[in-house]
C-alpha atoms as a PDB file:
ATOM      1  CA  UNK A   1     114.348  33.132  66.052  1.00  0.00           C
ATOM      2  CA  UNK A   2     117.351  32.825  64.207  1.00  0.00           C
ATOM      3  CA  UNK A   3     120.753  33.152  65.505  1.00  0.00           C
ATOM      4  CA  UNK A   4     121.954  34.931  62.233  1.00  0.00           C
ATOM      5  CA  UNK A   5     118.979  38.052  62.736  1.00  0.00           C
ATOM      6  CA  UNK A   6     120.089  41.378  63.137  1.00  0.00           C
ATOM      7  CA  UNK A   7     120.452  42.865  66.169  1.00  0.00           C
ATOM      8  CA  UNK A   8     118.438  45.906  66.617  1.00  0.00           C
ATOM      9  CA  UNK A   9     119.193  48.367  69.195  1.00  0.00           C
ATOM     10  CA  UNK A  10     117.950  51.758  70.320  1.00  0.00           C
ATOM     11  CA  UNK A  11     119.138  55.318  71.610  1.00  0.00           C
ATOM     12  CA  UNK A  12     117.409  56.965  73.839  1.00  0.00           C
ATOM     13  CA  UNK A  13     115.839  60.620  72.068  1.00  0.00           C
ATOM     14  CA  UNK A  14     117.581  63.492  73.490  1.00  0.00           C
ATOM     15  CA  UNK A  15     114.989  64.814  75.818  1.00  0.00           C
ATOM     16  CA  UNK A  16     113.240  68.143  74.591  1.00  0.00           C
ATOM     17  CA  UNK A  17     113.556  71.274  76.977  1.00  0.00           C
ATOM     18  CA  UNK A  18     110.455  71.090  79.457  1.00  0.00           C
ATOM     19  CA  UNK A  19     108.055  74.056  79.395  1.00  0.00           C
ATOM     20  CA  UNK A  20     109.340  74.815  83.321  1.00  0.00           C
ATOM     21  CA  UNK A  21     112.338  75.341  82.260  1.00  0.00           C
ATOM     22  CA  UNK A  22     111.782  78.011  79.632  1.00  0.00           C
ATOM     23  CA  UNK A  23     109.566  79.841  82.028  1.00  0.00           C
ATOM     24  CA  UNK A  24     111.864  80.238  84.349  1.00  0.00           C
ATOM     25  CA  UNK A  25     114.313  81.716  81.726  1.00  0.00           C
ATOM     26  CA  UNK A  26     112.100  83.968  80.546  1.00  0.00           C
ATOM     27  CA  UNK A  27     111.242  84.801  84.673  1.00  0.00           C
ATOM     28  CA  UNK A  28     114.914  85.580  85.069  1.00  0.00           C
ATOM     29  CA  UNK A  29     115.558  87.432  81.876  1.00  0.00           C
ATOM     30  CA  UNK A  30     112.291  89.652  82.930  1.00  0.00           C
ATOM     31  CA  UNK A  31     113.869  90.371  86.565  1.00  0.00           C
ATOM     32  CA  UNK A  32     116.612  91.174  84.906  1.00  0.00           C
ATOM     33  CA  UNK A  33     115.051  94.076  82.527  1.00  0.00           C
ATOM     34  CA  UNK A  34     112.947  95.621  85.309  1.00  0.00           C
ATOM     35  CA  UNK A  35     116.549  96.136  87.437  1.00  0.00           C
ATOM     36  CA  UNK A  36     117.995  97.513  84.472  1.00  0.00           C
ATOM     37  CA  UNK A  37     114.632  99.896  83.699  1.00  0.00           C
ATOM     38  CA  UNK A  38     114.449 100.533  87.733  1.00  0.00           C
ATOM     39  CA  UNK A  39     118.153 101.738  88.218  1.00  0.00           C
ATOM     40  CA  UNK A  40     117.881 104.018  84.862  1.00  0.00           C
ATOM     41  CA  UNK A  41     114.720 105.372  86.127  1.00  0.00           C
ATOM     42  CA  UNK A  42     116.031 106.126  89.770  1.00  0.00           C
ATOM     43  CA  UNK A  43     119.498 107.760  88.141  1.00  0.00           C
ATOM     44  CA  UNK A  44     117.361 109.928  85.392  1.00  0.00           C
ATOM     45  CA  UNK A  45     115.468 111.196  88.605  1.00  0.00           C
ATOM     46  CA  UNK A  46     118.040 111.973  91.396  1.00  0.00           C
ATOM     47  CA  UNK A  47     120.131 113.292  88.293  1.00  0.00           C
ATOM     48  CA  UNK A  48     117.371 115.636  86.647  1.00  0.00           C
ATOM     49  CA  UNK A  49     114.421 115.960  88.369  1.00  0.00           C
ATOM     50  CA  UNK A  50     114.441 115.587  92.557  1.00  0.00           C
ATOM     51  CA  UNK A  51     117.042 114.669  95.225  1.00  0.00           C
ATOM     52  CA  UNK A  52     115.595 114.130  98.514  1.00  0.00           C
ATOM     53  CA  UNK A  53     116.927 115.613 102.291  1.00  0.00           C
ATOM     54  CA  UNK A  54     116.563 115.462 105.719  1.00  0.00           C
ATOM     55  CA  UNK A  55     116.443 118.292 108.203  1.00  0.00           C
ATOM     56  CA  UNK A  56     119.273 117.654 110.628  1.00  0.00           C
ATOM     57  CA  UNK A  57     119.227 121.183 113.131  1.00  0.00           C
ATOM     58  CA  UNK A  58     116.933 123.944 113.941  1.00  0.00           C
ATOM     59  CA  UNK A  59     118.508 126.662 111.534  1.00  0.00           C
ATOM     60  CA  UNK A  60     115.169 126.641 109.474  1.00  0.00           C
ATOM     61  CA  UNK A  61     112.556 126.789 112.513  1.00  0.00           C
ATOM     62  CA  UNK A  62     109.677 127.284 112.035  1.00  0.00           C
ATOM     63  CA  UNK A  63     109.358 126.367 108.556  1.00  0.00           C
ATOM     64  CA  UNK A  64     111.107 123.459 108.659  1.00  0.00           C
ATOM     65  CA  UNK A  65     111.854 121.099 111.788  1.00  0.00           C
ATOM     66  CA  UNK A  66     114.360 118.708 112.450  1.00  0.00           C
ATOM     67  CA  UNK A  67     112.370 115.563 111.704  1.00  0.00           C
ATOM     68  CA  UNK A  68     111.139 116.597 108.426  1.00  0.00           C
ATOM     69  CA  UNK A  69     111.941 114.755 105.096  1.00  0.00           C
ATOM     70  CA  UNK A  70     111.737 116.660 102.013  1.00  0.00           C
ATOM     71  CA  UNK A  71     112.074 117.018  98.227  1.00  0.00           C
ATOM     72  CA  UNK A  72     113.835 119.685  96.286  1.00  0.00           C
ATOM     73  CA  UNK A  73     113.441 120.222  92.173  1.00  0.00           C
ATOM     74  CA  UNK A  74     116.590 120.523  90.692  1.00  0.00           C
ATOM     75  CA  UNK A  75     115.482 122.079  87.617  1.00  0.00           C
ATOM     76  CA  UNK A  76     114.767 125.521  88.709  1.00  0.00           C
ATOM     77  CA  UNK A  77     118.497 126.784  88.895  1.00  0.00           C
ATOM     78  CA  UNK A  78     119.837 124.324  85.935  1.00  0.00           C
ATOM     79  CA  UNK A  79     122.386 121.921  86.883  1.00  0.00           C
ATOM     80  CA  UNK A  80     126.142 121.799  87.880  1.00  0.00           C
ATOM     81  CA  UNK A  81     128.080 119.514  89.200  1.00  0.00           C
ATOM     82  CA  UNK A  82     126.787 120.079  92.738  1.00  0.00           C
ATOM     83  CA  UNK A  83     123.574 118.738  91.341  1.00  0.00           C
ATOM     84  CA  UNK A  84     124.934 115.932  90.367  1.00  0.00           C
ATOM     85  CA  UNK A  85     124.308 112.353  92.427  1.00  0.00           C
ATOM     86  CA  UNK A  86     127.961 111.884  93.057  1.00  0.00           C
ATOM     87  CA  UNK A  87     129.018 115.364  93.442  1.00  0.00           C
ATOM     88  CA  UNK A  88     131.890 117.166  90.908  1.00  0.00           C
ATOM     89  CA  UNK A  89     132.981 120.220  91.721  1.00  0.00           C
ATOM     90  CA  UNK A  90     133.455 121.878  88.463  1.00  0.00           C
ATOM     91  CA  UNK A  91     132.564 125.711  88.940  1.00  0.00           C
ATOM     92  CA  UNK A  92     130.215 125.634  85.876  1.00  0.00           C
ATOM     93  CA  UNK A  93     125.876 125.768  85.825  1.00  0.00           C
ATOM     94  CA  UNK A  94     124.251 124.526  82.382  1.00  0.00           C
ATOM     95  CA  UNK A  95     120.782 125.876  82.342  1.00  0.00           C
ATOM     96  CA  UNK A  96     121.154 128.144  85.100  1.00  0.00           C
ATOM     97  CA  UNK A  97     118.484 130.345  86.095  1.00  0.00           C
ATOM     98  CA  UNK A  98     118.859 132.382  89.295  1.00  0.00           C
ATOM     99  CA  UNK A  99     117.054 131.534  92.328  1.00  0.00           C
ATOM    100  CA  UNK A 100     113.947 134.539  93.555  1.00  0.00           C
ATOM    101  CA  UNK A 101     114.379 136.143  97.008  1.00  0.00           C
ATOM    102  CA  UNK A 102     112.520 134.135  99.636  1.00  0.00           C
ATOM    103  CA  UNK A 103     113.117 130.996  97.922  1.00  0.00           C
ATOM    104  CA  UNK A 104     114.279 127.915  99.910  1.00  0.00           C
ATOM    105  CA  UNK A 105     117.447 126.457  98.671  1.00  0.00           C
ATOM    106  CA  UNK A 106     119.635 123.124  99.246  1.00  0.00           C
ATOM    107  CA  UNK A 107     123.367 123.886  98.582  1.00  0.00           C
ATOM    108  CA  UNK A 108     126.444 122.470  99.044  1.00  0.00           C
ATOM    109  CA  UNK A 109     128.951 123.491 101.734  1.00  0.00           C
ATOM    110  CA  UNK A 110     131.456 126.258 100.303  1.00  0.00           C
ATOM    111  CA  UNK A 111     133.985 124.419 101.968  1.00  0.00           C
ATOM    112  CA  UNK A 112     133.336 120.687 103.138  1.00  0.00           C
ATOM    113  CA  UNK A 113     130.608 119.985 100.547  1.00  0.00           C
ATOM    114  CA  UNK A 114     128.067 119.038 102.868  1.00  0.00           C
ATOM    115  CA  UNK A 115     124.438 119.472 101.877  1.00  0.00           C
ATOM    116  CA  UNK A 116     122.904 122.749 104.266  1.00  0.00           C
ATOM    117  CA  UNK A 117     119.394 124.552 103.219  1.00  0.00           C
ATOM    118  CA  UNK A 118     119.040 128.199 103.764  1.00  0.00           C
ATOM    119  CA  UNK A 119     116.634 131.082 102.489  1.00  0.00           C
ATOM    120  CA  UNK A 120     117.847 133.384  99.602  1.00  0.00           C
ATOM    121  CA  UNK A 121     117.669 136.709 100.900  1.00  0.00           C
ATOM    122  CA  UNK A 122     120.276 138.539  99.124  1.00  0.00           C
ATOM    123  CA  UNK A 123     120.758 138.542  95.192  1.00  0.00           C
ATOM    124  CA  UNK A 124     123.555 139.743  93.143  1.00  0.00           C
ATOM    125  CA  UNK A 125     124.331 143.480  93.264  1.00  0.00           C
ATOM    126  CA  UNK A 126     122.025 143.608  96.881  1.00  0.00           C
ATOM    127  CA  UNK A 127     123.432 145.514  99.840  1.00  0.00           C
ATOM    128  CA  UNK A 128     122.719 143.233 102.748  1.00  0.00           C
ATOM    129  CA  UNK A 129     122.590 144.080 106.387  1.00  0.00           C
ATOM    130  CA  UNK A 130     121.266 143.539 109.609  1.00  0.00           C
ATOM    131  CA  UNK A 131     120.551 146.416 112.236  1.00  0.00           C
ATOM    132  CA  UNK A 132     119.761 145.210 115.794  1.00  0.00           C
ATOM    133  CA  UNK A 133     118.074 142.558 114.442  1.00  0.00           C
ATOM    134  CA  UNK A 134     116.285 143.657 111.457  1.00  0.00           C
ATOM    135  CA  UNK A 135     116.762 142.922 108.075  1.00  0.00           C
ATOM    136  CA  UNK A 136     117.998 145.781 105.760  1.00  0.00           C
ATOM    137  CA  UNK A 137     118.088 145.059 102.318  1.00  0.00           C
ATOM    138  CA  UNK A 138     119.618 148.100  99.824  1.00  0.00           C
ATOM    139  CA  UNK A 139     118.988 150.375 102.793  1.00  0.00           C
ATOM    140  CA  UNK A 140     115.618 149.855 103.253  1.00  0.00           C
ATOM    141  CA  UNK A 141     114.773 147.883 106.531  1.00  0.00           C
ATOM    142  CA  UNK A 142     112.334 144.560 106.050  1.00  0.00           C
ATOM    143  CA  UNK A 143     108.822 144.504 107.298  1.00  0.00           C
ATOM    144  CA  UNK A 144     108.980 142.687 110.359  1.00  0.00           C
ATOM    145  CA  UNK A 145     105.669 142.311 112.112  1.00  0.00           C
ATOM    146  CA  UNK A 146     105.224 140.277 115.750  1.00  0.00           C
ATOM    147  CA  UNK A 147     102.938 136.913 115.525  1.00  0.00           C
ATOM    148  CA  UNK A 148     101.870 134.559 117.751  1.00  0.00           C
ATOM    149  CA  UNK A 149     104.954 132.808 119.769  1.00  0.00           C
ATOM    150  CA  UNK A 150     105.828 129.405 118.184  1.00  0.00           C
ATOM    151  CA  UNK A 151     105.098 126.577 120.220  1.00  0.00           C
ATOM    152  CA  UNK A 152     106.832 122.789 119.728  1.00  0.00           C
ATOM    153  CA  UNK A 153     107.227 120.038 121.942  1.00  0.00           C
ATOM    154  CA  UNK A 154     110.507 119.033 123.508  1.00  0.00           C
ATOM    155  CA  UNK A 155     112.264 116.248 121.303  1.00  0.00           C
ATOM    156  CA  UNK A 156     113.556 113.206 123.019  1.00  0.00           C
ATOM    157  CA  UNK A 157     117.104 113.957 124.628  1.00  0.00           C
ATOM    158  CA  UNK A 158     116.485 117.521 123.858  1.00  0.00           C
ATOM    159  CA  UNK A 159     115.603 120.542 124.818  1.00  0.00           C
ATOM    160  CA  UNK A 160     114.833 124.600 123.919  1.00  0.00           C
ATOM    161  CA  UNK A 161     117.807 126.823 122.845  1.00  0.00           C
ATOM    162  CA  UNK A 162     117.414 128.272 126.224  1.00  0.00           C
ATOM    163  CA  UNK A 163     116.220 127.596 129.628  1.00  0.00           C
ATOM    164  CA  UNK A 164     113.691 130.748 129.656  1.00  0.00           C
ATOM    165  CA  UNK A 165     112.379 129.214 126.576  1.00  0.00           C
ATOM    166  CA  UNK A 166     111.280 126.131 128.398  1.00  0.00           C
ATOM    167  CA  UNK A 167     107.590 126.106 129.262  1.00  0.00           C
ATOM    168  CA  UNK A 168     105.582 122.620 131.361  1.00  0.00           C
ATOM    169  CA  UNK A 169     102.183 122.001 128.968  1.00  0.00           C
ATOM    170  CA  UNK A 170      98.574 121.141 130.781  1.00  0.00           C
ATOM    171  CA  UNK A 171      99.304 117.010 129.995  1.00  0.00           C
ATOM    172  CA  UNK A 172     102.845 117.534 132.155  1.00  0.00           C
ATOM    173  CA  UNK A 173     105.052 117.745 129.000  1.00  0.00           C
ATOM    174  CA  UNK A 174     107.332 119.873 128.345  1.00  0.00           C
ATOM    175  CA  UNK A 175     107.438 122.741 125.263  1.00  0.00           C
ATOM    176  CA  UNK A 176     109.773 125.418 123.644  1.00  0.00           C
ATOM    177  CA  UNK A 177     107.661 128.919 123.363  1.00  0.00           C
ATOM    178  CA  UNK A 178     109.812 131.114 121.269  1.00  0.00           C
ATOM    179  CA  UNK A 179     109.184 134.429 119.792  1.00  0.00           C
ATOM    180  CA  UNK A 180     108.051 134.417 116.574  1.00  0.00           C
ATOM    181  CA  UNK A 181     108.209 137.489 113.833  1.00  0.00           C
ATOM    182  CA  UNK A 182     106.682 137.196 110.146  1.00  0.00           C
ATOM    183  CA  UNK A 183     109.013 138.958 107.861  1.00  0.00           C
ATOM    184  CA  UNK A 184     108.252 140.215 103.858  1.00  0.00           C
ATOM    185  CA  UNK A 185     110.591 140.440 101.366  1.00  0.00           C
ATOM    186  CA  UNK A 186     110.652 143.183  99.118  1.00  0.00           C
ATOM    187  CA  UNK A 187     108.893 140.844  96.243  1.00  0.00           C
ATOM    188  CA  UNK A 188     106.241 140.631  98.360  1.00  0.00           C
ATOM    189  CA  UNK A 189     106.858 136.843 100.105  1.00  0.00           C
ATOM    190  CA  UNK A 190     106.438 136.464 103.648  1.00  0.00           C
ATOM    191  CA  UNK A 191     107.314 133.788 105.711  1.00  0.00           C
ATOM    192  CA  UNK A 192     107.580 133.713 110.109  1.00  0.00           C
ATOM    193  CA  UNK A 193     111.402 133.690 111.708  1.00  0.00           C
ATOM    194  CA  UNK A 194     112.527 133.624 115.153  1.00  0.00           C
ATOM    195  CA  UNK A 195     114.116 136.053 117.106  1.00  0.00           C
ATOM    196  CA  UNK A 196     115.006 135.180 120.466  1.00  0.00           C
ATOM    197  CA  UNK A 197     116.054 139.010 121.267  1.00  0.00           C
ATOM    198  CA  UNK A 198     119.724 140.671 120.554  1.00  0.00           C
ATOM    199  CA  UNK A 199     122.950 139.082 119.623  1.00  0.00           C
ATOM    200  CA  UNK A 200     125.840 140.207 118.166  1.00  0.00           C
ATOM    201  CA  UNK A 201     124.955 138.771 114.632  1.00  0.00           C
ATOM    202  CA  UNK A 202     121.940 140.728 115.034  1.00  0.00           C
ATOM    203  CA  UNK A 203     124.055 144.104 113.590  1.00  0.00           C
ATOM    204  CA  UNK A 204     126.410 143.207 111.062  1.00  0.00           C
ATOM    205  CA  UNK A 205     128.427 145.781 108.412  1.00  0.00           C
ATOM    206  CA  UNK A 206     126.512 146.493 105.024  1.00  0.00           C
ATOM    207  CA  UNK A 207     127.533 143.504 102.320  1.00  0.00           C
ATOM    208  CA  UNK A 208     127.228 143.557  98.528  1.00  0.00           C
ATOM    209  CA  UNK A 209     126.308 140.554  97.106  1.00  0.00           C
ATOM    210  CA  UNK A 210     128.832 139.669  94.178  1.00  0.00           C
ATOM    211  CA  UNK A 211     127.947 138.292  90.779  1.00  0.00           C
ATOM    212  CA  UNK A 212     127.248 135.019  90.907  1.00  0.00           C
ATOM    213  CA  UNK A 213     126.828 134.697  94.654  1.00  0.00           C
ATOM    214  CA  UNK A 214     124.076 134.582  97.099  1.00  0.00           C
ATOM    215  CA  UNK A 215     123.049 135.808 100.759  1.00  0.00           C
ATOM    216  CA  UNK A 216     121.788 132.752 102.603  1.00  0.00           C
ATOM    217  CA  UNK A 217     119.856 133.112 105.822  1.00  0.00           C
ATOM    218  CA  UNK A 218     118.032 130.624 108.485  1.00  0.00           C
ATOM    219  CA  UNK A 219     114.734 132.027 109.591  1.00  0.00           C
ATOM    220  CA  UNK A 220     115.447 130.758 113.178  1.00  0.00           C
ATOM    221  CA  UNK A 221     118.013 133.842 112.929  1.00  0.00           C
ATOM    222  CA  UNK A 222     119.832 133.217 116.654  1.00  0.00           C
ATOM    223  CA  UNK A 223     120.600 130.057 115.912  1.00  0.00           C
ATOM    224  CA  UNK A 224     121.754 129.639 112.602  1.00  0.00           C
ATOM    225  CA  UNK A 225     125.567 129.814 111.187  1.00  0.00           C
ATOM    226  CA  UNK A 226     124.730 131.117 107.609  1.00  0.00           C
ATOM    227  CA  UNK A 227     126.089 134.487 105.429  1.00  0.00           C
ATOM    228  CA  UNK A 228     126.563 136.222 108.306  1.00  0.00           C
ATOM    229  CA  UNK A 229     129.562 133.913 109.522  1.00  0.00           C
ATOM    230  CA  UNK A 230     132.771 133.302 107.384  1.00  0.00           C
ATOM    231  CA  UNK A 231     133.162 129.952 105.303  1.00  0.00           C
ATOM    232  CA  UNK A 232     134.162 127.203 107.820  1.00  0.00           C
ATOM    233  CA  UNK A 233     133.419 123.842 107.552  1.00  0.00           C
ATOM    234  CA  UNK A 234     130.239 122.495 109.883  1.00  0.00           C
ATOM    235  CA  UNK A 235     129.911 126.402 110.739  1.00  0.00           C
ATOM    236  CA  UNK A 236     129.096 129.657 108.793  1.00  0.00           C
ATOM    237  CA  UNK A 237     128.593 129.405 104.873  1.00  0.00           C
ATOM    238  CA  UNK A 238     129.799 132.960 103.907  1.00  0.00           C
ATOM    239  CA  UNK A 239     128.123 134.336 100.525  1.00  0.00           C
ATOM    240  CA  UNK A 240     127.318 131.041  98.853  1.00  0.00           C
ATOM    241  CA  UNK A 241     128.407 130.232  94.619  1.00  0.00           C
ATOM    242  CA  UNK A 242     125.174 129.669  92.515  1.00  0.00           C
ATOM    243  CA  UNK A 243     127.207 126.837  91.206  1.00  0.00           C
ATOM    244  CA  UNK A 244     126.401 124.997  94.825  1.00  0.00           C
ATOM    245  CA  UNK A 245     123.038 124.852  94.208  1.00  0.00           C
ATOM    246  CA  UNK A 246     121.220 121.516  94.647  1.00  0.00           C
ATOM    247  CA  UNK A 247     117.636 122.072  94.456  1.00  0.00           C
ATOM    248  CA  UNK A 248     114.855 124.700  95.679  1.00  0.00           C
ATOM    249  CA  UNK A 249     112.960 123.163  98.204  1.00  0.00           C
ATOM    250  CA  UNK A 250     109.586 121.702  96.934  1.00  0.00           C
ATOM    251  CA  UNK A 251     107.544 119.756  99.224  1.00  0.00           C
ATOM    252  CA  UNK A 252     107.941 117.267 102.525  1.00  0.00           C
ATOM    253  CA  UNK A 253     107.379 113.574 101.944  1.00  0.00           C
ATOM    254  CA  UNK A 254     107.948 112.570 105.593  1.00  0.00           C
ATOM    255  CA  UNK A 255     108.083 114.105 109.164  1.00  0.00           C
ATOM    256  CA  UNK A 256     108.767 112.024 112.426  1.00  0.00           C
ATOM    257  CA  UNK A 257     108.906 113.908 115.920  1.00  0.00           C
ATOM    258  CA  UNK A 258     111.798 111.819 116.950  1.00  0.00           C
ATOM    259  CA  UNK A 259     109.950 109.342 119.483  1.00  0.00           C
ATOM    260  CA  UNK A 260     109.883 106.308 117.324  1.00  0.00           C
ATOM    261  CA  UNK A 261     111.805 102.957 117.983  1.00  0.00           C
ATOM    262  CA  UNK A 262     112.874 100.828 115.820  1.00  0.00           C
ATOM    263  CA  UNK A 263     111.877  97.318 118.322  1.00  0.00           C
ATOM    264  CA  UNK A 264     108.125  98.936 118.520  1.00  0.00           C
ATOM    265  CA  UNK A 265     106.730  99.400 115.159  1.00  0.00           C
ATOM    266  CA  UNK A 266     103.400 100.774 115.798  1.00  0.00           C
ATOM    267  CA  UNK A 267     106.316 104.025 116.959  1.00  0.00           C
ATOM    268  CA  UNK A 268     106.841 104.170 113.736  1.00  0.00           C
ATOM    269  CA  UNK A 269     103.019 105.837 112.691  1.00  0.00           C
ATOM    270  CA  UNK A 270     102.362 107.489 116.530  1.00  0.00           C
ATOM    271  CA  UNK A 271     105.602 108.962 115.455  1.00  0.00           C
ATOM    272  CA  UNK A 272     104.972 110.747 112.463  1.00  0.00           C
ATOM    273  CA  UNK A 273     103.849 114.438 112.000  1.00  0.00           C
ATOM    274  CA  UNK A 274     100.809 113.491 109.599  1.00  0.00           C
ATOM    275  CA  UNK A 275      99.790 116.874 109.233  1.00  0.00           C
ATOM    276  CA  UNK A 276     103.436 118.244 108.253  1.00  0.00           C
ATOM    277  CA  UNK A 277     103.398 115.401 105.110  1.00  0.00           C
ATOM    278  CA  UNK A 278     102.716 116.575 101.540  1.00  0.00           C
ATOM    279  CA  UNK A 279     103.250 120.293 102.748  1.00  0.00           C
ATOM    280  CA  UNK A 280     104.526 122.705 100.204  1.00  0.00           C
ATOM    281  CA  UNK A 281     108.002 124.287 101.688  1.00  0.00           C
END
């Protein structure tokens, strides 16, 4: 070879992009859309459609028991800002329709905003009053016919709303028998409450429901702070704004009897209330 030849040299190509690498772009940028499509999915239904609670106290025995995980439409009574996911108090209702007597409602506290669900008894213009423990609604007293007592087991670190309550069950366990009452409305819908005899909420003076307000009531009606009690925060509710509205009550998704544990899983199915799940409220 000759000393005066050329001298060729070479440059490596620049190295194309391997398939693995676009697919894992196109993984990532996929992720990425269904978080985006996930999160405006979840807003657009706690926003419009549903918002979801949990029963914490008796108030709402027997209908509802503390345990029970439920569903409420907000769409029936329009929206406001109590409605909302992150809650704004601004006194106004777009949409608004108003809510039926016997209907089961999720509102927030007058005063510490809390979320509390009652039954609408009273509607604007209604006199409202209870006489020795029956409902009177523009002067004319409820129908309020006695049922079979209402039987449920005693929850874990619990116990009945009274000792003479307190009844010992043929396996050795121990049960809360309380007297149970089914009450109509004067629209015609029924539902059961319990009475556990005379107290002094039982008689209270004649109220009229203003405009824009409602009489709230618990059907366990001795042990439940609602219209009959001033506005006090974690106590009575006074006559509720329609503006508070969250939802009306829809169905229960979930109900646990309080003995699961969180170190035994198979708690977590002996624990649930199968028959309670899917139930229309």
């Amino acid at each position: 070879m000759s000393e005066n030849a050329p001298t060729v040299t070479t440059e490596p190509a620049e190295t194309a992009p391997g398939p693995a690498k676009t697919k894992k772009e196109k993984k990532e940028d996929s992720f990425l859309v269904f978080l985006i499509k996930l999160v405006v999915v979840v807003l657009i239904f706690r926003t419009f459609l549903f918002t979801s609670f949990s029963i914490p106290s008796e108030s709402m025995m027997p209908r509802l028991l503390v345990g029970d995980y439920l569903f409420a439409a907000k769409w029936p009574y329009g929206y406001s800002g109590a409605s909302l996911p992150i809650d704004w108090n601004n006194g106004e209702r777009i949409f608004g329709s108003q809510p039926e007597r016997g209907d089961v409602v999720i509102f927030k506290h007058p005063i510490d905003r809390t979320d509390y669900v009652k039954r609408v008894i009273g509607l604007p213009g209604d006199q409202v009053q209870m006489v020795a423990g029956v409902l009177h609604i523009n002067g004319v007293p409820v129908k309020k016919q006695k049922v079979a007592d209402f039987v449920i087991p005693v929850r874990p670190n619990g116990g009945c709303a009274e000792v003479r309550f307190t009844e010992r069950q043929a396996d050795g366990t121990f049960a809360c028998r309380y007297p149970q009452y089914r009450e109509t409305l004067p629209n015609g819908v029924s539902y059961n409450v319990l009475d556990f005899g005379l107290k002094p909420q039982d008689t209270t003076p004649p109220v009229v429901v203003p405009e824009d307000r409602l009489f709230l009531m618990g059907d366990n009606r001795d042990n439940s702070l609602d219209s009959r009690f001033p506005a006090i925060a974690q106590r009575g509710i006074d006559l509720v704004p329609q503006e508070n509205l969250v939802g009306r009550a829809s169905f229960m998704f979930f109900s646990t009897d309080g003995t699961a544990e969180w170190l035994k899983p198979w708690t977590w199915f002996t624990a649930a209330r199968w028959d309670r799940i899917g139930r229309a409220i």
